[in-house]
PDB file of N, CA and C in Angstrom:
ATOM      1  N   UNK A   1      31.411 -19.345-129.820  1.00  0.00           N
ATOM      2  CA  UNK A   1      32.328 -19.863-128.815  1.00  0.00           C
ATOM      3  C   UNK A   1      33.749 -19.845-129.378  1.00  0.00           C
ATOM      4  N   UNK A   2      34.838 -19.259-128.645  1.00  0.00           N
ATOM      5  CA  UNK A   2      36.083 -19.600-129.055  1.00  0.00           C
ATOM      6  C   UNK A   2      36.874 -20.581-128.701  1.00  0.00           C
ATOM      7  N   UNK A   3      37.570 -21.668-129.597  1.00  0.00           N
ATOM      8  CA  UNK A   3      37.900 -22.832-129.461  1.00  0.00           C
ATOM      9  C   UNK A   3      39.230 -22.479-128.911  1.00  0.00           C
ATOM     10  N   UNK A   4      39.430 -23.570-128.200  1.00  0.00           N
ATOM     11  CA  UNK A   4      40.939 -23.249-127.163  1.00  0.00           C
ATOM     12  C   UNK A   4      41.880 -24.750-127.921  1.00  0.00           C
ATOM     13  N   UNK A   5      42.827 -24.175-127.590  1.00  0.00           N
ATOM     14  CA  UNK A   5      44.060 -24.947-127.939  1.00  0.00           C
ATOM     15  C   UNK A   5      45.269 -25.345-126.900  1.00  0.00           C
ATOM     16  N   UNK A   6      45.936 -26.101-126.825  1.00  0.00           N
ATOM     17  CA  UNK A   6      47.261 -26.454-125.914  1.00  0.00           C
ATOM     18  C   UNK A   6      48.270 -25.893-126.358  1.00  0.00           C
ATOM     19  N   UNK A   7      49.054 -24.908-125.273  1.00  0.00           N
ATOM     20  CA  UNK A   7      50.569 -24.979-125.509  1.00  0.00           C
ATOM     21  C   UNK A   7      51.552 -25.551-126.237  1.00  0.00           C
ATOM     22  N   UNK A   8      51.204 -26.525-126.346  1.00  0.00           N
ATOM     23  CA  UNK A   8      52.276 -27.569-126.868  1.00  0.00           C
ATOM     24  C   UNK A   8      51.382 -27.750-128.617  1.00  0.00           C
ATOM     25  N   UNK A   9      50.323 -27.660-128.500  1.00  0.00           N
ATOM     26  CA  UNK A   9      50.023 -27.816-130.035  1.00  0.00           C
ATOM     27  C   UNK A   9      50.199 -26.605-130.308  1.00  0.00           C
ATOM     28  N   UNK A  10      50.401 -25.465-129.777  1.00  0.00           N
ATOM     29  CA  UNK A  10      50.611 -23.810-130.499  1.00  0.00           C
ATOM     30  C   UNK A  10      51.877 -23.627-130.807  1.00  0.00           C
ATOM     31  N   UNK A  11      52.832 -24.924-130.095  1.00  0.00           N
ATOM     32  CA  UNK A  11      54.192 -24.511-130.408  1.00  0.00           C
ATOM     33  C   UNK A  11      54.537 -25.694-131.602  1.00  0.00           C
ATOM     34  N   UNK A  12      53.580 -26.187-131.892  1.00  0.00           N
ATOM     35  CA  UNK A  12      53.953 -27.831-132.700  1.00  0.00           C
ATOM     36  C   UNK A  12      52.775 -26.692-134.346  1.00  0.00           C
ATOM     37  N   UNK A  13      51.852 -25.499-133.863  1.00  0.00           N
ATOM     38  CA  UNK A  13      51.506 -24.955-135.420  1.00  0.00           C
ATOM     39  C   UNK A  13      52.751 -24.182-135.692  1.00  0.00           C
ATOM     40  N   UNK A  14      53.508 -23.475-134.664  1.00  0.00           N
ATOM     41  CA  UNK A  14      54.449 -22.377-134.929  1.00  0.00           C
ATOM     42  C   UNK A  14      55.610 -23.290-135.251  1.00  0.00           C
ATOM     43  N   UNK A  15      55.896 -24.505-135.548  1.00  0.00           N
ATOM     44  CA  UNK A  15      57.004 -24.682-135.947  1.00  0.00           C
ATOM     45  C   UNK A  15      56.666 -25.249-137.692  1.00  0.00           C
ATOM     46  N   UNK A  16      55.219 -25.533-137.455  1.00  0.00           N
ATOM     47  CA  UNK A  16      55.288 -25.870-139.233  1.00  0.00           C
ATOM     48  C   UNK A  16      54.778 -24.839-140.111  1.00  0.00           C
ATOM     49  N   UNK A  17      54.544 -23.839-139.428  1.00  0.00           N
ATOM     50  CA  UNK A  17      54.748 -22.173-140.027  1.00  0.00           C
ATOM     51  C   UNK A  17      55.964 -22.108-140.844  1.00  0.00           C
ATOM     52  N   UNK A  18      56.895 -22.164-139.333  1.00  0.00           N
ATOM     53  CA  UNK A  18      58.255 -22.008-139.767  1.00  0.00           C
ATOM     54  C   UNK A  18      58.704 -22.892-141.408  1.00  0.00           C
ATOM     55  N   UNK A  19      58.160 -23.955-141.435  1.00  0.00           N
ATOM     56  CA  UNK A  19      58.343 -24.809-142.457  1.00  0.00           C
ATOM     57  C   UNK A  19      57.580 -24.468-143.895  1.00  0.00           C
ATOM     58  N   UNK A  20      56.521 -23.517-143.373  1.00  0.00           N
ATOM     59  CA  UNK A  20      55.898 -23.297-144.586  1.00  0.00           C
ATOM     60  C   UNK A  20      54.632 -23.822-145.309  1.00  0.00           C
ATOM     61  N   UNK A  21      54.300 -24.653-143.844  1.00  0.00           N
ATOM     62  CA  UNK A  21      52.837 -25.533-144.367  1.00  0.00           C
ATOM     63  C   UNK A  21      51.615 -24.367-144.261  1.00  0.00           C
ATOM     64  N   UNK A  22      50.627 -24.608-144.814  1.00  0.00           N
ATOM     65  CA  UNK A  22      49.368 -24.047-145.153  1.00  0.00           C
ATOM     66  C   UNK A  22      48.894 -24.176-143.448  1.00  0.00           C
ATOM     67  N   UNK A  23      47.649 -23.540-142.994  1.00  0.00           N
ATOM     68  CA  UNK A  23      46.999 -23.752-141.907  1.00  0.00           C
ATOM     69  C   UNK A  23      45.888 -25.121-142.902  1.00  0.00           C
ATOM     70  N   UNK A  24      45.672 -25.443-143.036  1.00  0.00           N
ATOM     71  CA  UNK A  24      44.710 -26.497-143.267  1.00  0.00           C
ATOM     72  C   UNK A  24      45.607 -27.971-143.439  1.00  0.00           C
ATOM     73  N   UNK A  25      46.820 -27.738-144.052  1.00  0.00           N
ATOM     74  CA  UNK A  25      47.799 -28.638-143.686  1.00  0.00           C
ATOM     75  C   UNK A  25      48.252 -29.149-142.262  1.00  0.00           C
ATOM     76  N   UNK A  26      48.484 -27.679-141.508  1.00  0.00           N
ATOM     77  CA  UNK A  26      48.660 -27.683-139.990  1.00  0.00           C
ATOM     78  C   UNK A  26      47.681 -28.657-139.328  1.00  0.00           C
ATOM     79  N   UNK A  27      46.575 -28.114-139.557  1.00  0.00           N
ATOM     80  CA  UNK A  27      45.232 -28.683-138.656  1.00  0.00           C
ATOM     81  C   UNK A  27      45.533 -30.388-139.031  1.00  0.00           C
ATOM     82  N   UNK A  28      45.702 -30.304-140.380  1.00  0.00           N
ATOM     83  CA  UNK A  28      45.797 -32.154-140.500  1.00  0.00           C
ATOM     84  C   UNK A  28      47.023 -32.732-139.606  1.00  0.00           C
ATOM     85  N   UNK A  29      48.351 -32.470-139.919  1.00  0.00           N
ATOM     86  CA  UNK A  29      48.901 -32.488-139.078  1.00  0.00           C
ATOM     87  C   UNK A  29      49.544 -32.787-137.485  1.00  0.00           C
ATOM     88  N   UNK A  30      48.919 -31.536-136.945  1.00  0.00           N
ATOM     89  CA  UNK A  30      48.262 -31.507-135.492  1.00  0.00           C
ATOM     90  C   UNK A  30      47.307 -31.916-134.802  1.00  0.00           C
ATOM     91  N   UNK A  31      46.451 -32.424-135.613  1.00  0.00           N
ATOM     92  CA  UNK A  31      45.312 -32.972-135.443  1.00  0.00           C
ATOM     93  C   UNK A  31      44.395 -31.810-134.712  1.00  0.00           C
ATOM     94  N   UNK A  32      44.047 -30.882-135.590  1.00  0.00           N
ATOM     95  CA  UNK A  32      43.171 -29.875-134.924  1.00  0.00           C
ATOM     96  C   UNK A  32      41.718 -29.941-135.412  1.00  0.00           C
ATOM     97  N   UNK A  33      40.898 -29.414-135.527  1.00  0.00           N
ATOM     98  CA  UNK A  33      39.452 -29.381-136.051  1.00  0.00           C
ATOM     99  C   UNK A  33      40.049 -28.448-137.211  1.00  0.00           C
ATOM    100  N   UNK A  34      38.921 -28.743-137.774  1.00  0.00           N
ATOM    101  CA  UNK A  34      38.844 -28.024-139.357  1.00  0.00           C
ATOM    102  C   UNK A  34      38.923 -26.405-139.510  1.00  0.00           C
ATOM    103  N   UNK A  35      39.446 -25.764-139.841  1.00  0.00           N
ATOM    104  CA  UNK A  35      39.348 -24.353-139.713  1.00  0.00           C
ATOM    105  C   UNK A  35      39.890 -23.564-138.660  1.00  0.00           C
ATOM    106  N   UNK A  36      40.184 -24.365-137.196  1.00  0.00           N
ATOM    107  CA  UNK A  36      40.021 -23.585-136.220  1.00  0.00           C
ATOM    108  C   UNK A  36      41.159 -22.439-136.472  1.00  0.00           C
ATOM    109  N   UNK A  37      42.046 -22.643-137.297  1.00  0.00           N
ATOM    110  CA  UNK A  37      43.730 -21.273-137.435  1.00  0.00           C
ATOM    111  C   UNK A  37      43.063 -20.447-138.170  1.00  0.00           C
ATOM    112  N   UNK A  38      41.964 -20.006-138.655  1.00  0.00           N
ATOM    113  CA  UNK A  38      41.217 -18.964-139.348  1.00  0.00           C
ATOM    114  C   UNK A  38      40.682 -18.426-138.573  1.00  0.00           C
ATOM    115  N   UNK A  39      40.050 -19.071-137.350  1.00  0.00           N
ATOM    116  CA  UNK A  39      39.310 -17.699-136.707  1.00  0.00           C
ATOM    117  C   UNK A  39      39.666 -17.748-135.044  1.00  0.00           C
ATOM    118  N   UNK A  40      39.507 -17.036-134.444  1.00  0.00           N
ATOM    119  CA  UNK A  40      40.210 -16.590-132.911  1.00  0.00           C
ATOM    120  C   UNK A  40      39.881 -17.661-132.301  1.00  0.00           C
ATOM    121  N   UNK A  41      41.533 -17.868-131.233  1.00  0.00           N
ATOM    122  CA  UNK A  41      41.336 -19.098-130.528  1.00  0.00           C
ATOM    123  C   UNK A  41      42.002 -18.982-129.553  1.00  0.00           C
ATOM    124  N   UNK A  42      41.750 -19.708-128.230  1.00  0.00           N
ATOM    125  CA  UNK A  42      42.684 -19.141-127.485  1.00  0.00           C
ATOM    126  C   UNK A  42      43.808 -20.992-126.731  1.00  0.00           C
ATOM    127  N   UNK A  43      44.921 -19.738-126.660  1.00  0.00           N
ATOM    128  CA  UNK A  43      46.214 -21.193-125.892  1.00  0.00           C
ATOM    129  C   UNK A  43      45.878 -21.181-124.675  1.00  0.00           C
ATOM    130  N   UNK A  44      45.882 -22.522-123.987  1.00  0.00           N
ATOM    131  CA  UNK A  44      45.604 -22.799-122.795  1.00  0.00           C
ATOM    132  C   UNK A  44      46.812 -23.159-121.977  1.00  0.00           C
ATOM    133  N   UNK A  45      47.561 -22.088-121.025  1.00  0.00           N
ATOM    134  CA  UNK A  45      48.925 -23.255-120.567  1.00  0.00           C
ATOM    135  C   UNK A  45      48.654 -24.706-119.521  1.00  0.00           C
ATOM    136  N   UNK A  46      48.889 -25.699-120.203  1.00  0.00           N
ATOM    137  CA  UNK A  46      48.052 -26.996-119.837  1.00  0.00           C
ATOM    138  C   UNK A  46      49.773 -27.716-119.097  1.00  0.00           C
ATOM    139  N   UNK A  47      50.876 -26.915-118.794  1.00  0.00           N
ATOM    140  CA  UNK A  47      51.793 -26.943-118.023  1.00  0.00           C
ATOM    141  C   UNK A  47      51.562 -27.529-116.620  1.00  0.00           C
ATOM    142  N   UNK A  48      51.689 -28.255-115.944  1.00  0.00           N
ATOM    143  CA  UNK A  48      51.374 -28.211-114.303  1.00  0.00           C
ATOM    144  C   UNK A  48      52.159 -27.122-113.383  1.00  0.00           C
ATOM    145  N   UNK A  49      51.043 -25.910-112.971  1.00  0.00           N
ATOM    146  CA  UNK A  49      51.793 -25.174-112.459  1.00  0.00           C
ATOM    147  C   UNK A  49      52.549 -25.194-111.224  1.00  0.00           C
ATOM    148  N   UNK A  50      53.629 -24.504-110.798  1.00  0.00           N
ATOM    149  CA  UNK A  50      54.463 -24.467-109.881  1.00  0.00           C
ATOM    150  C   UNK A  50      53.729 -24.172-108.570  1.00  0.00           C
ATOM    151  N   UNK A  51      53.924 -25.388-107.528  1.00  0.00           N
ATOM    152  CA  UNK A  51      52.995 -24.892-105.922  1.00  0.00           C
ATOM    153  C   UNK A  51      53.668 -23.760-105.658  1.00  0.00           C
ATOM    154  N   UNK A  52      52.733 -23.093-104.809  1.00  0.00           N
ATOM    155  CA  UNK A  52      52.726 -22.008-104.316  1.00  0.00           C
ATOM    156  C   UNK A  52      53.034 -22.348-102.837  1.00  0.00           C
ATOM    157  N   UNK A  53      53.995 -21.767-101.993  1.00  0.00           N
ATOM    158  CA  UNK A  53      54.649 -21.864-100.623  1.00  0.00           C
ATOM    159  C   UNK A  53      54.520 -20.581-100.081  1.00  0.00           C
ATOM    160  N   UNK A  54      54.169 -21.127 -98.627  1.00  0.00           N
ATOM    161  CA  UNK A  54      53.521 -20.168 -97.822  1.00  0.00           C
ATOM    162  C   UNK A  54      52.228 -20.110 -97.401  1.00  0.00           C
ATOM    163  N   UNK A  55      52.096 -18.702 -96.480  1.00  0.00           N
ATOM    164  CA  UNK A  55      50.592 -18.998 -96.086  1.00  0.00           C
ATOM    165  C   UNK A  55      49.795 -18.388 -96.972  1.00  0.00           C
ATOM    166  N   UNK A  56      50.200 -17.588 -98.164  1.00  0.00           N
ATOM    167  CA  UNK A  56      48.920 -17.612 -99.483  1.00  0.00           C
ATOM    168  C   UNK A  56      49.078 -18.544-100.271  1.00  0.00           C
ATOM    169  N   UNK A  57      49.184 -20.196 -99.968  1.00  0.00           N
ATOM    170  CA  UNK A  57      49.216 -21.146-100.866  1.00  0.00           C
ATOM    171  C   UNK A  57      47.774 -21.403-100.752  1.00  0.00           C
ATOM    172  N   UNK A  58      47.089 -21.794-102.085  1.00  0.00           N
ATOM    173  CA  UNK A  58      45.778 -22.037-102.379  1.00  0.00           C
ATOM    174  C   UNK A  58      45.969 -23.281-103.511  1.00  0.00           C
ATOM    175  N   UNK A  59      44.494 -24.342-102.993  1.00  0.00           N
ATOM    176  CA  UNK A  59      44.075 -25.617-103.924  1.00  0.00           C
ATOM    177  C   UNK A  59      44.221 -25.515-104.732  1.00  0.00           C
ATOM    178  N   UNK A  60      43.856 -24.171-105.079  1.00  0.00           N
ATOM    179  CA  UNK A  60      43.242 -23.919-106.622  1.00  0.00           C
ATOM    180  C   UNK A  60      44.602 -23.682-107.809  1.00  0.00           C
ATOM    181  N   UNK A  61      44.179 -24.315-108.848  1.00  0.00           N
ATOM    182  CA  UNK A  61      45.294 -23.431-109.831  1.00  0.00           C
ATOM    183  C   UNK A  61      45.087 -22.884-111.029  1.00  0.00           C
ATOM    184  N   UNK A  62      45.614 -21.739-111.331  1.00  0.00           N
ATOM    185  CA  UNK A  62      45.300 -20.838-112.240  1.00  0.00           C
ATOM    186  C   UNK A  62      45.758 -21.266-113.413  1.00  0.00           C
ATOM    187  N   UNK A  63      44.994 -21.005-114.689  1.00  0.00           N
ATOM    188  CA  UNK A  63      45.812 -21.099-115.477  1.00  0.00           C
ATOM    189  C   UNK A  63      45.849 -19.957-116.855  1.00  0.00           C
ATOM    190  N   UNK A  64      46.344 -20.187-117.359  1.00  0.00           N
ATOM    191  CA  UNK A  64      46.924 -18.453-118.382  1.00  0.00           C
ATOM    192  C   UNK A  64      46.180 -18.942-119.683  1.00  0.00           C
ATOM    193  N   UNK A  65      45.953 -18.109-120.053  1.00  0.00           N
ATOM    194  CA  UNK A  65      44.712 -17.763-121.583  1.00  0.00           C
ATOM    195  C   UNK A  65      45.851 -16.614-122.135  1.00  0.00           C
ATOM    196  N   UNK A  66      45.983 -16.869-123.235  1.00  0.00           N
ATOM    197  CA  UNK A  66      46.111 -16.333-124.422  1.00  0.00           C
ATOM    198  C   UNK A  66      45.779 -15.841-125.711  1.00  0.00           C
ATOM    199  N   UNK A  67      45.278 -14.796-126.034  1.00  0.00           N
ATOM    200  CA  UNK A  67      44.265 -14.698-127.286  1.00  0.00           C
ATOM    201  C   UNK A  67      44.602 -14.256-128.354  1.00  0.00           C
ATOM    202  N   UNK A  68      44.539 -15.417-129.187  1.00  0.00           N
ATOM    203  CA  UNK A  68      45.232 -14.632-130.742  1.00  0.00           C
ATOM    204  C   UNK A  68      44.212 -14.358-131.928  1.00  0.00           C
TER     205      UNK A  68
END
């Protein structure tokens, strides 16, 4: 199974990249599960998306996967 992640925690690992921390540092950090920056995971945009207007407005809402 590939473990999914939030937007906002993909932009909270990419900034302590920037800083230079380890991924096992990250995970402590961010509070992620153990390992998960070693093997494929995917970002979830957990954003509230923008309604849709008009007559193809639908209940439903989509949301975007990312796979790294």
């Amino acid at each position: 199974m590939v473990e999914r992640i939030t937007l906002m925690q993909q932009y909270a690992v990419n900034e302590q990249r920037r800083r230079g921390r380890t991924d096992r540092q990250i995970e402590k950090i961010v509070g992620l599960p153990h390992g998960i920056l070693s093997r494929r995971f995917i970002v979830v945009d957990d954003r509230d998306p923008l309604p849709r207007r008009g007559p193809s407005a639908s209940p439903r809402t989509l949301h975007r996967y990312t796979l790294f």
